[in-house]
Protein backbone atom coordinates (compact mmCIF):
# COMPACT_ATOMS: atom_id res chain seq x y z
CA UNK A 1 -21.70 -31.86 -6.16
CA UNK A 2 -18.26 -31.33 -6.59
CA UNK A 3 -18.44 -30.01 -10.24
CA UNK A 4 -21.34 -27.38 -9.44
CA UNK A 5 -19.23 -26.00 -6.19
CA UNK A 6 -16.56 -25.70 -8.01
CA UNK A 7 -18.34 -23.77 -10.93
CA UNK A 8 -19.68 -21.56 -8.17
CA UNK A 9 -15.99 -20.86 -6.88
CA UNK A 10 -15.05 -19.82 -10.19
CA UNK A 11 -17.90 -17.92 -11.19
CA UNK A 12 -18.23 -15.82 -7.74
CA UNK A 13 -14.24 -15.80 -7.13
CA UNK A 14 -13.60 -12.61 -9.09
CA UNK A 15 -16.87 -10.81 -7.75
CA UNK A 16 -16.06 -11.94 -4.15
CA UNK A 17 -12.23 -10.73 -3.81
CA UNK A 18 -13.12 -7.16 -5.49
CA UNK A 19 -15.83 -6.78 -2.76
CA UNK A 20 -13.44 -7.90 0.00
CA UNK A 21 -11.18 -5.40 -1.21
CA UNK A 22 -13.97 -2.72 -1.61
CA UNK A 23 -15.16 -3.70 2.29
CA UNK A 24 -11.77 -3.06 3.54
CA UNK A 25 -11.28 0.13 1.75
CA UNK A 26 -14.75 1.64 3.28
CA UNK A 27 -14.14 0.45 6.21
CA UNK A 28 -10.32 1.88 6.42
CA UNK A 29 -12.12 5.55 5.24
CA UNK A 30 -14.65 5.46 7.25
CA UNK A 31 -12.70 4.39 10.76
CA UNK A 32 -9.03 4.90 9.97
CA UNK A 33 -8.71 1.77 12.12
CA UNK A 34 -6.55 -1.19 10.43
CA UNK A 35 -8.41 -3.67 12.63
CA UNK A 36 -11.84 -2.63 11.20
CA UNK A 37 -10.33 -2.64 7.64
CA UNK A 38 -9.36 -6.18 8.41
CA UNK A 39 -12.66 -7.16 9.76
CA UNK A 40 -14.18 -5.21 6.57
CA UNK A 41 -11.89 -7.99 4.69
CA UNK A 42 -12.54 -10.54 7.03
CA UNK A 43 -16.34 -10.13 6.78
CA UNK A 44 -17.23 -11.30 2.90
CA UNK A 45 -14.77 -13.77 2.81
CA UNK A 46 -15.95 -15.73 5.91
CA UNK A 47 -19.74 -15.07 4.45
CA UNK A 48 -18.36 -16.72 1.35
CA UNK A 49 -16.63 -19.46 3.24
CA UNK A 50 -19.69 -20.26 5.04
CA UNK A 51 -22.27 -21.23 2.10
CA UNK A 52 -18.81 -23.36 0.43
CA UNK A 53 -18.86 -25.51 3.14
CA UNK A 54 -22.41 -25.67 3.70
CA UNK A 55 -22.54 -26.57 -0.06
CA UNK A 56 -19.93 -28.93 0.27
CA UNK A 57 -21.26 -30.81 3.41
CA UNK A 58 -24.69 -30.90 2.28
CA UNK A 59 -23.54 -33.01 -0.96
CA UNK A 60 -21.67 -35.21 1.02
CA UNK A 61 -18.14 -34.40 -0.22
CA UNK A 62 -16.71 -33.50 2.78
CA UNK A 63 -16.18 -35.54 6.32
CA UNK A 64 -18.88 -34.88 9.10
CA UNK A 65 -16.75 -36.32 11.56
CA UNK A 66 -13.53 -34.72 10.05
CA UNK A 67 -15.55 -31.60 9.63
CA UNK A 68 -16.65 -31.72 13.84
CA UNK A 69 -13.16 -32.27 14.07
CA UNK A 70 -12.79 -28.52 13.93
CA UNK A 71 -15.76 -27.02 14.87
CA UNK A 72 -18.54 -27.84 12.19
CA UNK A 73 -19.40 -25.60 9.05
CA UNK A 74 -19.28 -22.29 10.75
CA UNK A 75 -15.37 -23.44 12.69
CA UNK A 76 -13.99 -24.77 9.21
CA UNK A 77 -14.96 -21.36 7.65
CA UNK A 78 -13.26 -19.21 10.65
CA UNK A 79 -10.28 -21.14 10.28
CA UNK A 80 -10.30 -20.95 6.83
CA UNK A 81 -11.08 -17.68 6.17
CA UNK A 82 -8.65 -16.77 8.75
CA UNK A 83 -5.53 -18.83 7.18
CA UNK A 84 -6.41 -17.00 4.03
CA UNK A 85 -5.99 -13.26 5.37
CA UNK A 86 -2.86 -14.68 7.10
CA UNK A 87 -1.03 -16.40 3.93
CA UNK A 88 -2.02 -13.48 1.94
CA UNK A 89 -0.41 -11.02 4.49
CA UNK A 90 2.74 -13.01 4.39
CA UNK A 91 2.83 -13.09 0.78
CA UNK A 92 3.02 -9.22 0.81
CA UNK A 93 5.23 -9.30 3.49
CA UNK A 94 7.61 -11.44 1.27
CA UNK A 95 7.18 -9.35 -1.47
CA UNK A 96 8.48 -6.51 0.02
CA UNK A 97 11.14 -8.30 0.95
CA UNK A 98 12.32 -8.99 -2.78
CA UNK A 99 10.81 -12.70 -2.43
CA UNK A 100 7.92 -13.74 -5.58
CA UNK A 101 5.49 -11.07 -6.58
CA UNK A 102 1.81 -10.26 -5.51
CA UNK A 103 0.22 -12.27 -7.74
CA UNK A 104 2.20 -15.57 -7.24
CA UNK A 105 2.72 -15.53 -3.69
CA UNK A 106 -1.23 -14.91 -3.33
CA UNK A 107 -1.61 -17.80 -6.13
CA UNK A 108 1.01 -20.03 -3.92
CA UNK A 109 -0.91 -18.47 -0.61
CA UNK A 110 -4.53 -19.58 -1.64
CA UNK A 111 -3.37 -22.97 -2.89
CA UNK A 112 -1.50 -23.66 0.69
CA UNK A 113 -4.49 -22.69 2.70
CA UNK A 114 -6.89 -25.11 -0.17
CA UNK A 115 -4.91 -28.18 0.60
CA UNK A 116 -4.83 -27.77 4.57
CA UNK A 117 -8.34 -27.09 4.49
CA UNK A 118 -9.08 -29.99 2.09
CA UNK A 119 -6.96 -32.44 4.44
CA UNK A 120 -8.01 -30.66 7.94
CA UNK A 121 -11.58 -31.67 7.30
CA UNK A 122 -10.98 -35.16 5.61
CA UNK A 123 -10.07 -36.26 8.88
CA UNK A 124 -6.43 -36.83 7.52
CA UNK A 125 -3.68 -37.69 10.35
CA UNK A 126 -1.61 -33.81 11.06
CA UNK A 127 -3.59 -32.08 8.82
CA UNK A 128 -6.64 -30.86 11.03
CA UNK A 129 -3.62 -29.55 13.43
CA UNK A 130 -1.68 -28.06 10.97
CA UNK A 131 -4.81 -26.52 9.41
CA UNK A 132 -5.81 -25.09 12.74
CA UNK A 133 -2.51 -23.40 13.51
CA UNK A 134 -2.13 -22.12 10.35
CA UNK A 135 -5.30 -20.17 10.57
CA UNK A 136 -5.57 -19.63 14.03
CA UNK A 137 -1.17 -19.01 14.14
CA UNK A 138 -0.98 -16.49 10.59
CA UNK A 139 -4.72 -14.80 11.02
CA UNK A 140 -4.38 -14.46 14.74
CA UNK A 141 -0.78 -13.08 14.58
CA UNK A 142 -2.34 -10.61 11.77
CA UNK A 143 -5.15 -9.46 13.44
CA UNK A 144 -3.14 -9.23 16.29
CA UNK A 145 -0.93 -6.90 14.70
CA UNK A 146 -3.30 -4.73 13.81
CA UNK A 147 -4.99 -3.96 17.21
CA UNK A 148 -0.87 -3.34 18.72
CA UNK A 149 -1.06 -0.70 15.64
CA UNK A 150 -4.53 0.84 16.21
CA UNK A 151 -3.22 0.68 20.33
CA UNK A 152 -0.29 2.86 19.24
CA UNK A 153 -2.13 5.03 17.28
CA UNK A 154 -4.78 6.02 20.19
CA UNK A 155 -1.49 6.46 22.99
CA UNK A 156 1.28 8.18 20.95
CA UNK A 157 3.13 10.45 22.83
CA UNK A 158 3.85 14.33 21.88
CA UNK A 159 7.20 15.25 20.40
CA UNK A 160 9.52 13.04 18.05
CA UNK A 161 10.08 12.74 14.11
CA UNK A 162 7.48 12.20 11.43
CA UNK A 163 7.69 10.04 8.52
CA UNK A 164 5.72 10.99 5.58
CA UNK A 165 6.17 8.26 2.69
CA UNK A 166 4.32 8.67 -1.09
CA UNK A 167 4.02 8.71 -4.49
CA UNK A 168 3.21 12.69 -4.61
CA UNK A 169 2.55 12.72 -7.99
CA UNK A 170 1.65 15.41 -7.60
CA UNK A 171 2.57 17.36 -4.27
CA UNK A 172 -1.04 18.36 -3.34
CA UNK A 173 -3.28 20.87 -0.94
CA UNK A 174 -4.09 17.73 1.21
CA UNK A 175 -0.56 16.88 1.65
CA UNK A 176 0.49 19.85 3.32
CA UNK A 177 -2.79 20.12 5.42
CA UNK A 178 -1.46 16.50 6.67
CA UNK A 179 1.72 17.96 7.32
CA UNK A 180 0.00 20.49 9.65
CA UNK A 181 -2.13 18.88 11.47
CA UNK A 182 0.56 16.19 12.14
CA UNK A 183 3.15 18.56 13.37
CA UNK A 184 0.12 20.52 15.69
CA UNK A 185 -1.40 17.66 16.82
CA UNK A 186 1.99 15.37 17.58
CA UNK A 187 3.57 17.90 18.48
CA UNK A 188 6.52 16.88 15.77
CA UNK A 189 10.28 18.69 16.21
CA UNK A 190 10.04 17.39 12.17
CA UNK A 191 9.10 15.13 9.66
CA UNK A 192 11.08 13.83 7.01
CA UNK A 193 9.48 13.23 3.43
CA UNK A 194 10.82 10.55 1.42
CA UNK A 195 9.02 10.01 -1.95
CA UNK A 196 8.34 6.94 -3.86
CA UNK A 197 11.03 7.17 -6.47
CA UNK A 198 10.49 4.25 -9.36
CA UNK A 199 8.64 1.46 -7.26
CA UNK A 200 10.63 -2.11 -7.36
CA UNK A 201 7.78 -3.67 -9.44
CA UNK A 202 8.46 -0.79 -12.32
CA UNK A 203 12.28 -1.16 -11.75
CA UNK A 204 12.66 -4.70 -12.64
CA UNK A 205 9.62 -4.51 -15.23
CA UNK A 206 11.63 -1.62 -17.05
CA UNK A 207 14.76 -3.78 -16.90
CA UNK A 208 12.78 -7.15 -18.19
CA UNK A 209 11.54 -5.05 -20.60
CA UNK A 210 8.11 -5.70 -19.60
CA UNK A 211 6.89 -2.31 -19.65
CA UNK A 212 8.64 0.96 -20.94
CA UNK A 213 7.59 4.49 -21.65
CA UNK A 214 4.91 5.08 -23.87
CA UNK A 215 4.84 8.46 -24.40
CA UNK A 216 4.49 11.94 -22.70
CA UNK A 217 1.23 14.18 -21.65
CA UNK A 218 1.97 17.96 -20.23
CA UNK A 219 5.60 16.61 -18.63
CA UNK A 220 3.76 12.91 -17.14
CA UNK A 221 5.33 10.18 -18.20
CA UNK A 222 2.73 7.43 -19.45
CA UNK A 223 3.63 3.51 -18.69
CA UNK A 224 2.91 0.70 -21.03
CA UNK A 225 3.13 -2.80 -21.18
CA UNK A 226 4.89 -4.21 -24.02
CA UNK A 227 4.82 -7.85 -25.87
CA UNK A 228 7.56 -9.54 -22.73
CA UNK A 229 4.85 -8.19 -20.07
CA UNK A 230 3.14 -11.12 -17.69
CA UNK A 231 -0.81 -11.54 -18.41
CA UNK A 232 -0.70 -12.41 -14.42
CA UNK A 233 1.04 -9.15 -12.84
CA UNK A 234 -0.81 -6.07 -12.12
CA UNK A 235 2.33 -3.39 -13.26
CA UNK A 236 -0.35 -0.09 -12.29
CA UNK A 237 -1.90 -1.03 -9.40
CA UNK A 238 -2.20 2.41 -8.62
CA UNK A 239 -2.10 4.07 -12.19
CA UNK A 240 0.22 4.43 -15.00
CA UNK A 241 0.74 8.21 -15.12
CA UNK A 242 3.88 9.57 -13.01
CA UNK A 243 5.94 12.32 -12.99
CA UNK A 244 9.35 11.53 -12.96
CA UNK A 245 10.93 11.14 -9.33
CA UNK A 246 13.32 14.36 -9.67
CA UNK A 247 10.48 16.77 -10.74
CA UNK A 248 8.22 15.32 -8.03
CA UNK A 249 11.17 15.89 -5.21
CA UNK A 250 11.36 19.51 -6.69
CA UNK A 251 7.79 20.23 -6.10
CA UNK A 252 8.00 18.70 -2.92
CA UNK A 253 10.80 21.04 -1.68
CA UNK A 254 9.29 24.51 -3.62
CA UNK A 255 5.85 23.65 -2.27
CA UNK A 256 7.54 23.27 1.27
CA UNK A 257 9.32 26.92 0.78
CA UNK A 258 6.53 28.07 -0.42
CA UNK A 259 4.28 27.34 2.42
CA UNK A 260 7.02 28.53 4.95
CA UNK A 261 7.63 25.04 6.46
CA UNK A 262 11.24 23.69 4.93
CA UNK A 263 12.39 24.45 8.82
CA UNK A 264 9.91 21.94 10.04
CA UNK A 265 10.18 19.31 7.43
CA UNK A 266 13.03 17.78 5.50
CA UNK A 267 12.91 16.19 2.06
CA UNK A 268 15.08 12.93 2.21
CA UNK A 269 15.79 11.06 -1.04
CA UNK A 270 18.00 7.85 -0.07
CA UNK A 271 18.21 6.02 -3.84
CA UNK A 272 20.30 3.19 -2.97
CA UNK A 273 18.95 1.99 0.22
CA UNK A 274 15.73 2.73 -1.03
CA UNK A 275 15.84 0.78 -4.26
CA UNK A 276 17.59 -2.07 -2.84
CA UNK A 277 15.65 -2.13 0.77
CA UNK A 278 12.39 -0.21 -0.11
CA UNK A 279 10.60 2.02 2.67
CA UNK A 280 11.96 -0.68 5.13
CA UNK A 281 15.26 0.24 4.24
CA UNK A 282 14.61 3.66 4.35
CA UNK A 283 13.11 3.61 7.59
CA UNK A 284 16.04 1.66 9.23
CA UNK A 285 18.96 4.64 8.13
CA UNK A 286 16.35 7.21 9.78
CA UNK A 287 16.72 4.88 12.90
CA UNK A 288 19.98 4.92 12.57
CA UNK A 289 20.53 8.61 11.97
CA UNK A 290 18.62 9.51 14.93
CA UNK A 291 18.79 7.02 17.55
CA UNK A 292 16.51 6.69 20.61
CA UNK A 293 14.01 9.19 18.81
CA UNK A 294 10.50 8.32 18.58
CA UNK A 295 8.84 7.87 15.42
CA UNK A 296 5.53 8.69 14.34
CA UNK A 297 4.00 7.30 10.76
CA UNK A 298 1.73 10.13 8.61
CA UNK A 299 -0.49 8.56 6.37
CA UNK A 300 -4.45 8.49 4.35
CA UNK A 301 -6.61 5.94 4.57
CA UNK A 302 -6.48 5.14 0.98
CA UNK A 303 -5.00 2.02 -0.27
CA UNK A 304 -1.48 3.88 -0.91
CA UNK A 305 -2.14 5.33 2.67
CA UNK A 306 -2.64 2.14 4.29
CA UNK A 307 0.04 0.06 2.93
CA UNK A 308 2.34 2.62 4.27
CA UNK A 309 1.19 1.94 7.77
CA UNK A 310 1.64 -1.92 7.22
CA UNK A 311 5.34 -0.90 6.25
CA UNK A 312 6.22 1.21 9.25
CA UNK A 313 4.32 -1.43 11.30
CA UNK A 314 6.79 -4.31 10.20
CA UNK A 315 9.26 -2.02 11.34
CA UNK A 316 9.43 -1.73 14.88
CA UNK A 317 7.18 0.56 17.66
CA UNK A 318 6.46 3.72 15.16
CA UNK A 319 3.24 5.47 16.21
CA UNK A 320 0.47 5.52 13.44
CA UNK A 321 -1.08 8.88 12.74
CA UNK A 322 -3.81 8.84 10.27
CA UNK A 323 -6.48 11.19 9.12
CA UNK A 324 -9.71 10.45 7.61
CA UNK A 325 -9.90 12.31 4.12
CA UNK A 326 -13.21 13.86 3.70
CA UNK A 327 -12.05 16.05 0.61
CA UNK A 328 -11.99 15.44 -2.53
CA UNK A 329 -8.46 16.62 -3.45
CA UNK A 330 -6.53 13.84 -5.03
CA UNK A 331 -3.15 12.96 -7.20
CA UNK A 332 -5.33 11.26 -9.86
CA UNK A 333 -7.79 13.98 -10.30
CA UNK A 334 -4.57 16.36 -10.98
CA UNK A 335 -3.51 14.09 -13.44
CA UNK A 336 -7.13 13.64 -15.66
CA UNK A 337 -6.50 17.93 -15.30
CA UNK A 338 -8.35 18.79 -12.11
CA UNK A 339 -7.68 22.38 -11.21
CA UNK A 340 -7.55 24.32 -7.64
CA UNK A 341 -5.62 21.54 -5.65
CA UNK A 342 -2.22 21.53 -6.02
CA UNK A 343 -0.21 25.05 -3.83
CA UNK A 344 0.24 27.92 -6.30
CA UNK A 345 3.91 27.59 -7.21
CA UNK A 346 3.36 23.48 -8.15
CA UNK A 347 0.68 24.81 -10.67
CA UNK A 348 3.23 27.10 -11.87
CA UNK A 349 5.63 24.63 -12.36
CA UNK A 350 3.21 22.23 -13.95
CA UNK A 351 2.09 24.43 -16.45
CA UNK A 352 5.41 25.53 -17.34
CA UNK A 353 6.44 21.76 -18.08
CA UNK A 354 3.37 21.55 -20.10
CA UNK A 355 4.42 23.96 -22.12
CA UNK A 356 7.85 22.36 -22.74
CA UNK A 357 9.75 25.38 -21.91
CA UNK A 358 13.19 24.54 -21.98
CA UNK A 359 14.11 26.25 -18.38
CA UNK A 360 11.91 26.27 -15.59
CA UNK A 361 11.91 28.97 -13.04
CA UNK A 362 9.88 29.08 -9.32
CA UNK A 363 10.42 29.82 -5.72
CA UNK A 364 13.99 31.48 -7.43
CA UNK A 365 15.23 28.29 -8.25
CA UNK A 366 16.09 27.28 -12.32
CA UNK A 367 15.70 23.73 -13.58
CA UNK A 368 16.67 22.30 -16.74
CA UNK A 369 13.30 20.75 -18.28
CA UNK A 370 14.16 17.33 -20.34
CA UNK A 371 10.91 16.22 -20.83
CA UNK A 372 9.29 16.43 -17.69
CA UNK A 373 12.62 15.73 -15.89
CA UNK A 374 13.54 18.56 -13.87
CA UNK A 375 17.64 19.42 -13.11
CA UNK A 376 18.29 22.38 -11.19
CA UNK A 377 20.90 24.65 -12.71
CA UNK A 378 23.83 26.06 -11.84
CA UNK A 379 23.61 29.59 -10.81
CA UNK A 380 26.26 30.25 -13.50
CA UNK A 381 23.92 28.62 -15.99
């Protein structure tokens, strides 16, 4: 019985994470809530949990009594199911925090939450305790989390600073219809824009020489993996097309002019504290620059969108503001050539890098184009 479960596992393993991952997704576009993306999580995997067990009781390879030890089929799947959202969050969390990557902290994550299970419902001396705190402590605490964020969300006060974090590659319509609706709707003195520059993962691949520049497309720089590169990491979770971080911060700022709104928003590039601390770090000098001001989060409900929330949510009381796309306008259709979506003066500038024009000029600035890499000249230039 044994054997055949475990062919099951690994046949349905792969099928069952992508549609946890596609549940949470809808369910984050659709509500903009992160509890209901975590139930949308939550939801497969317990369904999955549930005929495991079964399986495994039915064949007689697990423990009744250890098994009624914690509540029967249907308690040992909570629990479990719950342990695994909660090791998984912390594995992320560690991540961020410069500790293991995504893929072996999950690896060490699921393997943690296997054994407790295994022992908790053998009837094994500590285990059924530990196994219940760990699922009942980590998922509890996680889903707990999330309702505090979705709380702050629905009471955020008017006034304060906003925090816009992203790739913006490139600066789109959408983006500065968030910026709007934020600044209306919060009633926002500002928000400051701070822009994914190279993300950590890219940083130490590039310096491992796991991945490296393949070649260029219209002034995007396209990523590769080369022969050092680990079979197990994901380098482009979200794509391997960028623009390089000082172009992107120059459309940021011309789109900004542009639209009239560089008064009401401020484009904040913090390298160092950024590439050593990530968006935690950079969140903790904009405490620090203006203390005792409240704090309000922008984001999507995309996967990008989301992740940013978790961020700002690790980081003390910031109040979420989300909004639920319902257009179509997005970085990676820009990128595959998508026209009509980007403000007029970033398609300007776009199509001048394409061209490979040695100068760029918009908005009556003048950059220095080095492949794709924009440098603004000196007026004496």
């Amino acid at each position: 019985m044994l054997i055949c479960v475990s062919i099951f596992i690994g046949a349905f393993l792969p099928s069952y994470a992508k549609l946890s991952n596609k549940a949470e997704l809808w369910a984050n576009n659709q509500f903009g809530f992160v509890t209901a993306g975590r139930l949308g999580r939550f939801t497969p995997q317990l369904a999955f949990n549930l005929v495991i067990f079964w399986l495994m009781l039915w064949g007689g390879a697990l423990n009744q009594l250890g098994m009624a030890s914690v509540g029967g089929v249907a308690g040992a799947a909570v629990v479990t199911t719950l342990a695994s959202q909660g090791t998984q969050y912390l594995g992320g969390y560690l991540v961020a925090r410069g500790v293991g990557d995504a893929n072996r902290n999950t690896l060490v994550g699921i393997l943690v939450n296997v054994v407790l299970a295994g022992l908790g419902t053998a009837g094994v001396p500590g285990a059924r305790e530990a196994f219940l705190m760990t699922g009942f402590g980590l998922g509890g605490a996680l889903f707990a989390l999330g309702l505090l964020s979705d709380l702050r969300s629905g009471m955020a006060p008017k006034g304060g600073i906003g925090l816009f974090f992203g790739t913006f590659n490139p600066f789109h319509n959408s983006h500065l219809s968030l910026l709007r609706a934020a600044i209306d709707q919060r009633g926002l003195d500002k928000v400051i824009i701070h822009p994914v520059l190279i993300p950590k993962l890219h940083v130490d691949a590039f310096r491992k020489g796991e991945i490296r520049v393949g070649r260029l497309k219209d002034g995007f720089q396209i990523y590769e993996k080369t022969d050092k590169a680990d079979s197990n990491v994901d380098y482009f979770p979200t794509g391997n097309v960028f623009l390089p971080p000082e172009t992107r911060v120059a459309l940021i700022e011309l789109a900004l002019a542009e639209a009239d709104m560089a008064d009401e928003v401020e484009v904040a590039v913090y390298p160092d504290i950024y590439y050593s601390k990530g968006f935690q770090g950079v969140i903790a000098e904009i405490k620090r620059r203006h203390p005792d001001v409240q704090l309000h989060i922008i984001h999507g409900t995309d996967f990008g969108g989301m992740l940013v929330r978790q961020i700002a949510d690790e980081c003390g009381w910031i109040y979420p503001w989300c909004i639920l796309r319902r257009d179509q306008v997005s970085a990676t259709a820009i990128r595959r050539g998508a026209k009509g979506m980007t403000p007029p003066i970033v398609t300007d500038v776009l199509d001048q890098i394409s061209q490979n024009l040695p100068t760029v000029s918009a908005g009556g600035r003048r950059f220095r184009n080095d492949n794709g890499v924009l440098t603004e000249r000196n007026r004496n230039d």
